[in-house]
N, C-alpha and C. Protein backbone atom coordinates (compact mmCIF):
# COMPACT_ATOMS: atom_id res chain seq x y z
N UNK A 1 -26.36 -4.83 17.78
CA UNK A 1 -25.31 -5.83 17.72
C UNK A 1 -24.02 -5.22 18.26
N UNK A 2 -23.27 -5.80 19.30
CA UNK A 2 -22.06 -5.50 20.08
C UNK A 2 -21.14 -5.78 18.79
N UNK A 3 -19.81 -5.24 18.96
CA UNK A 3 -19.05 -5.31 17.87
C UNK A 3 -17.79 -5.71 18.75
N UNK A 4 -17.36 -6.48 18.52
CA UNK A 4 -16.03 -7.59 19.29
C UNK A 4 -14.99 -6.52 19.40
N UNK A 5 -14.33 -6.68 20.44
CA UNK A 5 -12.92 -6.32 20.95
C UNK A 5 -11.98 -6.03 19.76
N UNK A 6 -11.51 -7.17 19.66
CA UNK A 6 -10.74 -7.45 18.01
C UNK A 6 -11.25 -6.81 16.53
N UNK A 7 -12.29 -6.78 16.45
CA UNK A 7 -12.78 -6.27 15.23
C UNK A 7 -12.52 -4.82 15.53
N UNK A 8 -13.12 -3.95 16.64
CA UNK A 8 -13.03 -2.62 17.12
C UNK A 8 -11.36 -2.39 16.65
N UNK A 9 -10.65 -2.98 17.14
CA UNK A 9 -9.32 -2.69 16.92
C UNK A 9 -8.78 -2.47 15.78
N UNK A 10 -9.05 -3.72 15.07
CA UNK A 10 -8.85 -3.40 13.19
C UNK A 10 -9.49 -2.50 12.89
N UNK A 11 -11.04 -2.03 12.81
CA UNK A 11 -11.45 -0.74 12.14
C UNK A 11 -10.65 0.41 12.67
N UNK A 12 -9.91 0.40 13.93
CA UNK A 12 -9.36 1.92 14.43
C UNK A 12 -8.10 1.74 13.50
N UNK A 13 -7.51 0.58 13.58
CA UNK A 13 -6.45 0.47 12.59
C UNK A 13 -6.36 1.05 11.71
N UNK A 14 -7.38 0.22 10.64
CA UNK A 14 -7.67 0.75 9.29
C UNK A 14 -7.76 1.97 9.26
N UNK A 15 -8.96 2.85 10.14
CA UNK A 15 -8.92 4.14 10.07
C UNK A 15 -6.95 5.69 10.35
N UNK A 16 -6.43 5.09 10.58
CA UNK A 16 -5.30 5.80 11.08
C UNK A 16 -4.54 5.35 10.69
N UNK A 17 -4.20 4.29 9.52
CA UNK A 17 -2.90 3.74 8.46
C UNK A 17 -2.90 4.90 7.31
N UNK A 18 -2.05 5.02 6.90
CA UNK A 18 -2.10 6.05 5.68
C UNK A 18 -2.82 5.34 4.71
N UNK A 19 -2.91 5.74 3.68
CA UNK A 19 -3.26 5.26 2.39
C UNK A 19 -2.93 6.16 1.04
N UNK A 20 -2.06 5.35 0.29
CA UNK A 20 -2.00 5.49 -0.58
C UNK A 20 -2.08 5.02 -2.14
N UNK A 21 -2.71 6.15 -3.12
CA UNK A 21 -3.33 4.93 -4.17
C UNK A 21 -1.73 4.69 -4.88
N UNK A 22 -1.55 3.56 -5.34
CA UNK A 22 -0.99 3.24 -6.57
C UNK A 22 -0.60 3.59 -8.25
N UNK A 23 -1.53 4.37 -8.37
CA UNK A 23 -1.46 4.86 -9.72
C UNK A 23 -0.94 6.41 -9.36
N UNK A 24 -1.03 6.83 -8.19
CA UNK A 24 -0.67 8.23 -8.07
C UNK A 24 0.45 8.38 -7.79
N UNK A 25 1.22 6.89 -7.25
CA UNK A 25 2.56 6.79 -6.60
C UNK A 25 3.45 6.67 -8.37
N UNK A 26 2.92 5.88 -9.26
CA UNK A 26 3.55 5.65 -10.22
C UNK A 26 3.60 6.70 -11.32
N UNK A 27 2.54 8.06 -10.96
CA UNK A 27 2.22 8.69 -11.75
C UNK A 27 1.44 8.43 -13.00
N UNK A 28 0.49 7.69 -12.76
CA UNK A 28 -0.41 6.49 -14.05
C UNK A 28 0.37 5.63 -15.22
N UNK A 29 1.74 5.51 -14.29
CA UNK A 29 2.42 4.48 -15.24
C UNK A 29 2.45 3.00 -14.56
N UNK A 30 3.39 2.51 -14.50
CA UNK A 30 3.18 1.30 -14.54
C UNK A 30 4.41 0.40 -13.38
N UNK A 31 5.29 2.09 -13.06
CA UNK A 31 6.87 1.81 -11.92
C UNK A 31 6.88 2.89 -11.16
N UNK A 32 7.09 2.43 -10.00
CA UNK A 32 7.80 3.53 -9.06
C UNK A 32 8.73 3.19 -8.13
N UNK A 33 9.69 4.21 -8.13
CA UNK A 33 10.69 3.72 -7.02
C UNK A 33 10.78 3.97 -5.75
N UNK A 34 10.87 3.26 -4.70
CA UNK A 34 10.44 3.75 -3.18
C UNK A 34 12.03 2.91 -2.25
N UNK A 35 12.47 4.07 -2.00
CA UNK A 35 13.95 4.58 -1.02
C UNK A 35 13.52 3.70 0.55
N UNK A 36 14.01 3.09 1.49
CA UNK A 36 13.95 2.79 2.36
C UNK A 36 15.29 3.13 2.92
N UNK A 37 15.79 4.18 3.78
CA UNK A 37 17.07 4.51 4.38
C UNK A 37 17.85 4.18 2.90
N UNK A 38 19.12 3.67 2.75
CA UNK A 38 19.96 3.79 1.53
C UNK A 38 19.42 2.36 0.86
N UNK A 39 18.14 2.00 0.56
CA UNK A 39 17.76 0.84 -0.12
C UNK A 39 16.58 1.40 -0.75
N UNK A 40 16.86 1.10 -2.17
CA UNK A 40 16.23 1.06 -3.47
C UNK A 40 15.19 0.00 -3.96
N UNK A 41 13.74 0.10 -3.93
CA UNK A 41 12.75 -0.51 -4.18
C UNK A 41 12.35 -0.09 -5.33
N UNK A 42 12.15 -1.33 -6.08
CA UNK A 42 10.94 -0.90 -7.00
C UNK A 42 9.36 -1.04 -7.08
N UNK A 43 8.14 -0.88 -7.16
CA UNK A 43 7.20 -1.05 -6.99
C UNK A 43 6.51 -1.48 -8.52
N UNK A 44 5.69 -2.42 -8.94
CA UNK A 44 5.02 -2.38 -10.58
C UNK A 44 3.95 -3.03 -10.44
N UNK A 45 2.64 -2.22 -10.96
CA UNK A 45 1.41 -2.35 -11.37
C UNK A 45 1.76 -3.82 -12.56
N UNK A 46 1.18 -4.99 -12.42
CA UNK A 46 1.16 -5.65 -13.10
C UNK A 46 -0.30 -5.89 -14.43
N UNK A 47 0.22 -6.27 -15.50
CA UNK A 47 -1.06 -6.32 -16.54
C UNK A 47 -2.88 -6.82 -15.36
N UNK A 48 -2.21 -7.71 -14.75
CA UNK A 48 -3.74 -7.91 -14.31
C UNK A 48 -4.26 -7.73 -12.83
N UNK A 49 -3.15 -6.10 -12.65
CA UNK A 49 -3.88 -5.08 -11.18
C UNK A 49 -3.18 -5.61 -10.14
N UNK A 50 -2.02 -6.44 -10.15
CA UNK A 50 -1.55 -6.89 -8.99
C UNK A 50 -0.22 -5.76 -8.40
N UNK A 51 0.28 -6.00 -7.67
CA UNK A 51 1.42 -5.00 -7.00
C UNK A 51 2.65 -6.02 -7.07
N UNK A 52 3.85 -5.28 -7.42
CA UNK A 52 4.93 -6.10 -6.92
C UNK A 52 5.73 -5.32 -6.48
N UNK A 53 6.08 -5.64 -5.41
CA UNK A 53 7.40 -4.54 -5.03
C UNK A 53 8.82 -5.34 -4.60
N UNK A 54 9.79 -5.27 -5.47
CA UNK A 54 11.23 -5.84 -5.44
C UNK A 54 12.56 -5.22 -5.30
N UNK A 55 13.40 -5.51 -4.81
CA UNK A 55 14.46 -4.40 -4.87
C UNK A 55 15.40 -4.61 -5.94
């Protein structure tokens, strides 16, 4: 089976995006804060596994 143009592209994608887990960013809590140039984010693991990130 040939594997499409477009699809090829997303898997190279996927492969060469960073990744990072969530619980390691928060330190297995539940907040973390993430700096963008002089802007202040917060990031929070919600009760049912979701992400929020707000400034």
């Amino acid at each position: 089976m040939e594997m499409s143009v477009a699809r090829e592209t997303v898997v190279r994608l996927e492969e060469t995006l960073p990744l990072y887990d969530a619980t390691e960013l928060t330190k297995g809590g539940e907040l973390a804060k993430i700096k963008l140039d002089d802007k202040l984010y917060t990031l929070r693991i919600t009760r049912t596994g979701k992400l929020l990130l707000t400034k």
